[in-house]
N, C-alpha and C. Protein backbone atom coordinates (compact mmCIF):
# COMPACT_ATOMS: atom_id res chain seq x y z
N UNK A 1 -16.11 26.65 -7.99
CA UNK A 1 -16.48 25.72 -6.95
C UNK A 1 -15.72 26.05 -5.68
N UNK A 2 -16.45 26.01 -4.71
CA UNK A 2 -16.04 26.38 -3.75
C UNK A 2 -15.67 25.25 -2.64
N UNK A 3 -14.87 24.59 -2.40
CA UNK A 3 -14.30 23.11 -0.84
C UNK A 3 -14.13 24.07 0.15
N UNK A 4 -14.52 23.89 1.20
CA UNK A 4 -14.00 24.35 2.36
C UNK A 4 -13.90 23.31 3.65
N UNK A 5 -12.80 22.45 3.59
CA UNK A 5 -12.61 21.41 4.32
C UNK A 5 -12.64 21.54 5.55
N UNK A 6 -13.66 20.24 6.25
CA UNK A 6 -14.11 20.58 7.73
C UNK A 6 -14.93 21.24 8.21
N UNK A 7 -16.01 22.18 7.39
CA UNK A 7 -16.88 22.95 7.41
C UNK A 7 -18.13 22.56 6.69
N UNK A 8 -19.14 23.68 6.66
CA UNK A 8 -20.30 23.76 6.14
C UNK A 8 -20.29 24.39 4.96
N UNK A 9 -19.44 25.18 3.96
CA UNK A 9 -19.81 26.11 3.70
C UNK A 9 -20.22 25.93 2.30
N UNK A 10 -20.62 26.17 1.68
CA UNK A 10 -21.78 25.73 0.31
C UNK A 10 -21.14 26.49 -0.88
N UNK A 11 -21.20 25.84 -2.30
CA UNK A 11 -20.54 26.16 -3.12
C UNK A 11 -21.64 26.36 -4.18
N UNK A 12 -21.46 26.98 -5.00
CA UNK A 12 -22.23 27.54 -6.22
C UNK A 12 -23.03 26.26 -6.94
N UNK A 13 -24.02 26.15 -7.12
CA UNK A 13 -24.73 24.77 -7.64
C UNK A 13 -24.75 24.59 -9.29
N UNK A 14 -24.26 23.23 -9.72
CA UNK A 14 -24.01 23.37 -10.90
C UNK A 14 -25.16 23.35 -11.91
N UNK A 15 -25.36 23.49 -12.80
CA UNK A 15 -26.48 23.13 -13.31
C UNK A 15 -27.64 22.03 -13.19
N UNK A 16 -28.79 21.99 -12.92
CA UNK A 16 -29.73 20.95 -13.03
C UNK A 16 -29.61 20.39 -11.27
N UNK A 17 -28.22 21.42 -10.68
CA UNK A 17 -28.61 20.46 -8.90
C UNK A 17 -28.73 21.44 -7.81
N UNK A 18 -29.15 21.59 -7.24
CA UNK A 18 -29.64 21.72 -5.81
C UNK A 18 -28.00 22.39 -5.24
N UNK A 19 -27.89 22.84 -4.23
CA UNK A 19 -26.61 23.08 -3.25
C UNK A 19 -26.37 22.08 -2.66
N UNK A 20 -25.13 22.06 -2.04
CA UNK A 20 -24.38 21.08 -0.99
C UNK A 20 -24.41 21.72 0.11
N UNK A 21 -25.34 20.94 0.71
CA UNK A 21 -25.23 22.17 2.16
C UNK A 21 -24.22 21.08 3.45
N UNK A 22 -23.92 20.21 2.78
CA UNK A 22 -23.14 19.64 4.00
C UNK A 22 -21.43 18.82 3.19
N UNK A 23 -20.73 19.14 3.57
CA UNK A 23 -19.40 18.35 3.19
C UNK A 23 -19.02 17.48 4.58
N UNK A 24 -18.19 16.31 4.22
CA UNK A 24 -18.02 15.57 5.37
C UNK A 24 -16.53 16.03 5.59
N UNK A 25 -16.22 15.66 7.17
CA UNK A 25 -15.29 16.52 8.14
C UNK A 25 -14.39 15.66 7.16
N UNK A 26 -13.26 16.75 6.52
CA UNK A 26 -11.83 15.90 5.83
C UNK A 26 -10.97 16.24 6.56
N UNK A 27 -11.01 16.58 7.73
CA UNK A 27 -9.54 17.68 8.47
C UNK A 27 -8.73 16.63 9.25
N UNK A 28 -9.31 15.27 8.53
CA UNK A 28 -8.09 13.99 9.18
C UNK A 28 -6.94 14.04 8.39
N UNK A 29 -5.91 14.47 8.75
CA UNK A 29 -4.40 14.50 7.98
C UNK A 29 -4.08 13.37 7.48
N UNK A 30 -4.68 11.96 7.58
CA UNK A 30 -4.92 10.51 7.21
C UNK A 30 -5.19 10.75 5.52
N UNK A 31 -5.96 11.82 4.89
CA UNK A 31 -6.39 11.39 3.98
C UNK A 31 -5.87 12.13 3.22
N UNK A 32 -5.24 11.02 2.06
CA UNK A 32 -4.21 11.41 0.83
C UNK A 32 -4.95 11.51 -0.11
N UNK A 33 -6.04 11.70 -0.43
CA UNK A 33 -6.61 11.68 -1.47
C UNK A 33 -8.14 11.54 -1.75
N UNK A 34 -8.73 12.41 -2.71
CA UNK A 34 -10.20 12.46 -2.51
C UNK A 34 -10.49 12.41 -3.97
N UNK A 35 -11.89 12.15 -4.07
CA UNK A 35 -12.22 12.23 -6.22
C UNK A 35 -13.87 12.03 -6.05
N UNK A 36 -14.70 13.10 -6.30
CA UNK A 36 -15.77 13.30 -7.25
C UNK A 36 -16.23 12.37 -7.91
N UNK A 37 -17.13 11.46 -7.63
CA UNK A 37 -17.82 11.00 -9.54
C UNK A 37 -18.28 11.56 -9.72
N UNK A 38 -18.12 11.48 -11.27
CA UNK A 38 -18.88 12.06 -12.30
C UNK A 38 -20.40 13.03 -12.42
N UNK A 39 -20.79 12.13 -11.62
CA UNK A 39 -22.25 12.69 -11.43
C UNK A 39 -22.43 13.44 -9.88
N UNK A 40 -21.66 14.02 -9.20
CA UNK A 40 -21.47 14.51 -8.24
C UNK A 40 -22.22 14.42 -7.15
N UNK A 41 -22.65 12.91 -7.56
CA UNK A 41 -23.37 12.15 -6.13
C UNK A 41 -22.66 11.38 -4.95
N UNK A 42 -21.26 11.55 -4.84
CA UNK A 42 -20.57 10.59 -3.91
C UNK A 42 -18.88 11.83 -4.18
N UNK A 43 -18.47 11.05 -3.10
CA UNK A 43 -16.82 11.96 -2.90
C UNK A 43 -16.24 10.74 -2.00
N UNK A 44 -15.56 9.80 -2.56
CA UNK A 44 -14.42 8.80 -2.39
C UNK A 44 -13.12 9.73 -1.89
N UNK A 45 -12.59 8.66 -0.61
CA UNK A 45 -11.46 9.33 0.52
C UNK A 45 -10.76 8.27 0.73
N UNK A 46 -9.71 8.47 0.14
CA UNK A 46 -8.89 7.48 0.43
C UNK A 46 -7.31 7.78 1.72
N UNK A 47 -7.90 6.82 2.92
CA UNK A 47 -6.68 7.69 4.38
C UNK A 47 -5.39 6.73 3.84
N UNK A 48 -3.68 7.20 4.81
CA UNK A 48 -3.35 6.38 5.31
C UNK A 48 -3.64 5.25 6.02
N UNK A 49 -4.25 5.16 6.51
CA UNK A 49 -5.00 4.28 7.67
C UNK A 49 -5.51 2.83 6.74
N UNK A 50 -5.30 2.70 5.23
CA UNK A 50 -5.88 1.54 5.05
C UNK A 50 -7.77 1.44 4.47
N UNK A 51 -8.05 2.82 4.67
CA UNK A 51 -9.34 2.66 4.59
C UNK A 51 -9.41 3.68 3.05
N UNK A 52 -10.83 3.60 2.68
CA UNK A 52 -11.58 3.90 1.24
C UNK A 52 -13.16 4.32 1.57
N UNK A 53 -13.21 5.59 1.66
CA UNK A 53 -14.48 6.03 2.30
C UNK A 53 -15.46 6.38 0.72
N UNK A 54 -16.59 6.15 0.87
CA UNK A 54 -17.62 6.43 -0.19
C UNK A 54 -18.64 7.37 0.61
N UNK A 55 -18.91 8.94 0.42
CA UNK A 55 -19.63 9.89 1.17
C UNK A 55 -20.86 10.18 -0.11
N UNK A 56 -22.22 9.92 0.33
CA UNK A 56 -23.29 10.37 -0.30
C UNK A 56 -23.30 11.67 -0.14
N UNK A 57 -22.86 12.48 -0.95
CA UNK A 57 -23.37 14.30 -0.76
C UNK A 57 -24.42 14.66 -1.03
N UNK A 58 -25.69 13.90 -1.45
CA UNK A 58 -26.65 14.55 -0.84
C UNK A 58 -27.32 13.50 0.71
N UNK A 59 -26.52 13.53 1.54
CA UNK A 59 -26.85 12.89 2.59
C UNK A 59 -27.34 11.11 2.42
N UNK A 60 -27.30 10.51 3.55
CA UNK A 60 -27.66 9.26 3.68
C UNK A 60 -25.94 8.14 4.31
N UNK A 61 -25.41 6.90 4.15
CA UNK A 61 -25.08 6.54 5.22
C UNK A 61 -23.62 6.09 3.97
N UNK A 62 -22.20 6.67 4.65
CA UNK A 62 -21.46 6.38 4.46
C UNK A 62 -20.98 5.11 4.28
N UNK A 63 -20.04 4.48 3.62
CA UNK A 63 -19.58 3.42 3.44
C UNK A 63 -18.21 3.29 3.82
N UNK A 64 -17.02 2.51 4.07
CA UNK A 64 -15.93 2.23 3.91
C UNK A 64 -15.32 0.94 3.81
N UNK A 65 -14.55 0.90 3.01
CA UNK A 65 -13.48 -0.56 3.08
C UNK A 65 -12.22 -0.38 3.37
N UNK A 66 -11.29 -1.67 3.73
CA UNK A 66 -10.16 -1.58 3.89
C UNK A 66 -9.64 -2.02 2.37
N UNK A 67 -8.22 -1.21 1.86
CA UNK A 67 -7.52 -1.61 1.30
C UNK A 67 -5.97 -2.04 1.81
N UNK A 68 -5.15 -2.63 0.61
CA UNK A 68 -4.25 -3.08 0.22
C UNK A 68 -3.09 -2.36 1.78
N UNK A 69 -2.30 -1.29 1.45
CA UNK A 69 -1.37 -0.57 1.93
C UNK A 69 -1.75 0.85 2.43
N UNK A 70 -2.99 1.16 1.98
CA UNK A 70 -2.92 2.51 2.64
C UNK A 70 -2.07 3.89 2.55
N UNK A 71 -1.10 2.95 1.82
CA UNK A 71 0.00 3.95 1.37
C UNK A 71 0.16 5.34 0.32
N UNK A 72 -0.94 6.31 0.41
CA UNK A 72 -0.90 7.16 -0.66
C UNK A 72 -2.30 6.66 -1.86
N UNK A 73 -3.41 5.82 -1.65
CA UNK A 73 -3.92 5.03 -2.55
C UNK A 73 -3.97 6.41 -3.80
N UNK A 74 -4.42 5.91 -4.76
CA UNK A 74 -5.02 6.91 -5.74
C UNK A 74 -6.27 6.35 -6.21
N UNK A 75 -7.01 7.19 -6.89
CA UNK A 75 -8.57 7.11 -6.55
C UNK A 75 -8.80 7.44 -8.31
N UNK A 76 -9.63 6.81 -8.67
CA UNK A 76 -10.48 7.06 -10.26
C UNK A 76 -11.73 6.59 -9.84
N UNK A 77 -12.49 7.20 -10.62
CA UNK A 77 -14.80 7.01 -10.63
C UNK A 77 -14.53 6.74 -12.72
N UNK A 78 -15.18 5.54 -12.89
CA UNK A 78 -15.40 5.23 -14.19
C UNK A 78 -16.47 6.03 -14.25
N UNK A 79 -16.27 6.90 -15.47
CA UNK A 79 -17.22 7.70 -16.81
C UNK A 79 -18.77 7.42 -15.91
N UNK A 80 -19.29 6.49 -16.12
CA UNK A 80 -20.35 6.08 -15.29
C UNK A 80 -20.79 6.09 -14.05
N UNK A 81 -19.40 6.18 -13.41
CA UNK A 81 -19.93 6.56 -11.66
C UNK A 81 -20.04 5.22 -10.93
N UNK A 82 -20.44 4.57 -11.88
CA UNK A 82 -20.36 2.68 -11.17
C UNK A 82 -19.17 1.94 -10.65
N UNK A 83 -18.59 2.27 -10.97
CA UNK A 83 -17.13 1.82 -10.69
C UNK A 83 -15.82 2.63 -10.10
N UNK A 84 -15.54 2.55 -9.07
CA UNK A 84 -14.51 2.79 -8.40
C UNK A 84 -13.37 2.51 -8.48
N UNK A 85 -11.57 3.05 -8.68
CA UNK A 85 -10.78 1.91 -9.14
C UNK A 85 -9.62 2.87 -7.94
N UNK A 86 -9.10 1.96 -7.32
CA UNK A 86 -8.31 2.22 -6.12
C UNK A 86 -6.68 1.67 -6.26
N UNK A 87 -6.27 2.22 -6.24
CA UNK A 87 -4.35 2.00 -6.43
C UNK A 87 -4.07 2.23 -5.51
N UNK A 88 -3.14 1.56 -4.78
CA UNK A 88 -2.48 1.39 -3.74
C UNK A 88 -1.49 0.50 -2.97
N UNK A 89 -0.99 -0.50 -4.37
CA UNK A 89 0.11 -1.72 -3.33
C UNK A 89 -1.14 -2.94 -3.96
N UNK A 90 -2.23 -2.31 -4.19
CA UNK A 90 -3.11 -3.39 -5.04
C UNK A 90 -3.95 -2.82 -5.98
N UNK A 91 -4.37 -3.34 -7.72
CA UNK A 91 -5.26 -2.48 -8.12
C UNK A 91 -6.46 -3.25 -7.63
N UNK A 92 -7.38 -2.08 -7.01
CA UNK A 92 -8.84 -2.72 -6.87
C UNK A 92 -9.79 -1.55 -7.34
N UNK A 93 -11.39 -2.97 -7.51
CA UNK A 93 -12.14 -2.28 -8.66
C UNK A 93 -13.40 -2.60 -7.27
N UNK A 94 -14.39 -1.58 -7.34
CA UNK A 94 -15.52 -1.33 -6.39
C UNK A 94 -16.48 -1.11 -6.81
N UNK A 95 -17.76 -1.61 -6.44
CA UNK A 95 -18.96 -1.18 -6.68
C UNK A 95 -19.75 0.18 -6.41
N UNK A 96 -20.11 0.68 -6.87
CA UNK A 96 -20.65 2.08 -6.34
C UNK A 96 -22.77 1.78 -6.25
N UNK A 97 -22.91 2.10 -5.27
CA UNK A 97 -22.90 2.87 -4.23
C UNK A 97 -22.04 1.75 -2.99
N UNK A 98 -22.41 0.46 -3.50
CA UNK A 98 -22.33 -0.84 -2.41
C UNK A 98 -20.72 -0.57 -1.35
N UNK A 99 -19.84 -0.30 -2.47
CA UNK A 99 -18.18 -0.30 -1.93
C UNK A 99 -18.20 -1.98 -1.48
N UNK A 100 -18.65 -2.75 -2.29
CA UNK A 100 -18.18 -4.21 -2.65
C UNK A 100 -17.46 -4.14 -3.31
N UNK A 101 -15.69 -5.33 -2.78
CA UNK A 101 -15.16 -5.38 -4.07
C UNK A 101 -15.71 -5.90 -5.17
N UNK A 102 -15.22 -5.89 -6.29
CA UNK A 102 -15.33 -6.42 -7.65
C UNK A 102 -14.59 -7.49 -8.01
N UNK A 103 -13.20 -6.52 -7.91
CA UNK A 103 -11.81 -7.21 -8.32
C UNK A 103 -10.62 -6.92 -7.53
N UNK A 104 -9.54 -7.61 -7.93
CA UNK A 104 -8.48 -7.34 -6.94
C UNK A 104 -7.28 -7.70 -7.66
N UNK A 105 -6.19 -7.13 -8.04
CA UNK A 105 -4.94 -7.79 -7.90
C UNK A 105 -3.75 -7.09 -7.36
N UNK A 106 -2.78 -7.35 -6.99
CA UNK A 106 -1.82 -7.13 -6.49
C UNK A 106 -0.88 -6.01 -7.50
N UNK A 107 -0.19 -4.76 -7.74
CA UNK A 107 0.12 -4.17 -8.24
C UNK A 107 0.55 -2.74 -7.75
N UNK A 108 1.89 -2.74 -8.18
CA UNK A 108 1.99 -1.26 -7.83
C UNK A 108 1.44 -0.13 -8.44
N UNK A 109 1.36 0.84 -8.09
CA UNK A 109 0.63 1.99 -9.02
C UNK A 109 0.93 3.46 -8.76
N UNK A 110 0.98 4.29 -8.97
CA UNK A 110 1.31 5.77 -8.71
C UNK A 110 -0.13 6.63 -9.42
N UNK A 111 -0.74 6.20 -10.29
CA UNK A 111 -1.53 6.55 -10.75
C UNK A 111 -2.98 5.92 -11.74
N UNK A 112 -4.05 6.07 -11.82
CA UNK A 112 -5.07 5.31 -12.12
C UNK A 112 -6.22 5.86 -12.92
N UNK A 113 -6.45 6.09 -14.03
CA UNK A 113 -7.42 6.54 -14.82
C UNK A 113 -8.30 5.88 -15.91
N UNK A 114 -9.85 6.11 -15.84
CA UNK A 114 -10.89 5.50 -16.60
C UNK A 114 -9.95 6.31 -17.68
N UNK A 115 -10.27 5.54 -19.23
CA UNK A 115 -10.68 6.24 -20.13
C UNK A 115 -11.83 6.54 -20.25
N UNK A 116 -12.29 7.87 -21.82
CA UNK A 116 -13.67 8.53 -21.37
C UNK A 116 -14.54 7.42 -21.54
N UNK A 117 -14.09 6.05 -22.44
CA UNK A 117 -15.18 5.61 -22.68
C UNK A 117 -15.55 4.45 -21.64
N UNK A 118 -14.96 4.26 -20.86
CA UNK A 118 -15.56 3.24 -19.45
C UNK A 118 -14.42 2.16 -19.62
N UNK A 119 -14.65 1.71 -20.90
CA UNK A 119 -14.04 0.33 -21.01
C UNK A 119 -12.42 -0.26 -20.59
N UNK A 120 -11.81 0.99 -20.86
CA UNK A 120 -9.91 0.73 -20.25
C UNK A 120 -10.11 1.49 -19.28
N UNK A 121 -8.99 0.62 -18.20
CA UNK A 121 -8.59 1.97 -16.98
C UNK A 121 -6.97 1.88 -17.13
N UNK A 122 -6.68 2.86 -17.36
CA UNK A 122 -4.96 3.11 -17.89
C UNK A 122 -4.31 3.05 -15.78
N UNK A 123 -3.23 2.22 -15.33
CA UNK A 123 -2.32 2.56 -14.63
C UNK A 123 -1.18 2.94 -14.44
N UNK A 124 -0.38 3.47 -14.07
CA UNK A 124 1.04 4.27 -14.16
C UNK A 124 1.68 3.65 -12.96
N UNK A 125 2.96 3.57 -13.45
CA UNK A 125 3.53 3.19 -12.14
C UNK A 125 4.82 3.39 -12.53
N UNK A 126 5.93 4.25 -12.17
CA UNK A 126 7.24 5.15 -11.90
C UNK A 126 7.23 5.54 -13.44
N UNK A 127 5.80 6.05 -13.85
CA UNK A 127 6.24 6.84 -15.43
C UNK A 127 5.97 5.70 -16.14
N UNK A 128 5.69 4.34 -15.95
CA UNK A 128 5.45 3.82 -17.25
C UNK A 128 3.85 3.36 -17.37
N UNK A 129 3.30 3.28 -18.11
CA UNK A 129 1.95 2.81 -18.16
C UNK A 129 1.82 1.28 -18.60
N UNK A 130 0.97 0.57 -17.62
CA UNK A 130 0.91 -0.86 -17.70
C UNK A 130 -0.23 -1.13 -18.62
């Protein structure tokens, strides 16, 4: 796979899809963090700045919300692609495609992962898992 951030440039198509002929401009030094769903229909950006971007890669109209702190968020796509889960000074849970919250609570986190099967999302926070 080929990223070439801030550019056009097109990466090898995976099975059953089409090329990416367009990536959205990431060359904002704002953004700590990026993640794929599953189904490699969207690419979640999470800046300093407070914000949580949802990019349709095969074209159509971006989304964003504000989160928690902005601080470093970390980013998980549940197994399904439906669900978004955002760490950052708060855990929050998002709708996909909408980027409506879901849920919200207050929490520190360093790290954030679906299990494969949808149902747990494991968080980390200084090495321990909550």
């Amino acid at each position: 796979m080929e990223i070439a951030v801030g550019s056009t440039r097109q990466r090898p198509p995976r099975p059953g899809e089409g090329t990416l002929d367009f990536l959205p401009d990431t060359t904002d030094p704002t953004i700590g963090q990026l993640a794929f769903s599953p189904d490699g229909q969207w690419l979640a950006m999470a800046s300093f700045q407070r914000r949580v971007r949802l990019v349709p890669l095969a074209g159509g109209k971006e989304k964003s919300a504000t989160v928690s702190t902005g601080s470093g968020a970390r980013l998980a796509f549940s197994p399904d692609g439906s669900t978004l889960a955002v760490a950052d000074g708060a855990l929050t849970l998002f709708d996909v495609p909408t980027l409506k919250k879901r849920w919200s609570e207050k929490a520190f986190a360093s790290m954030v992962e679906f299990r494969d099967d949808g149902e747990r999302l494991l968080v980390g926070s200084g090495g321990f898992r909550l």
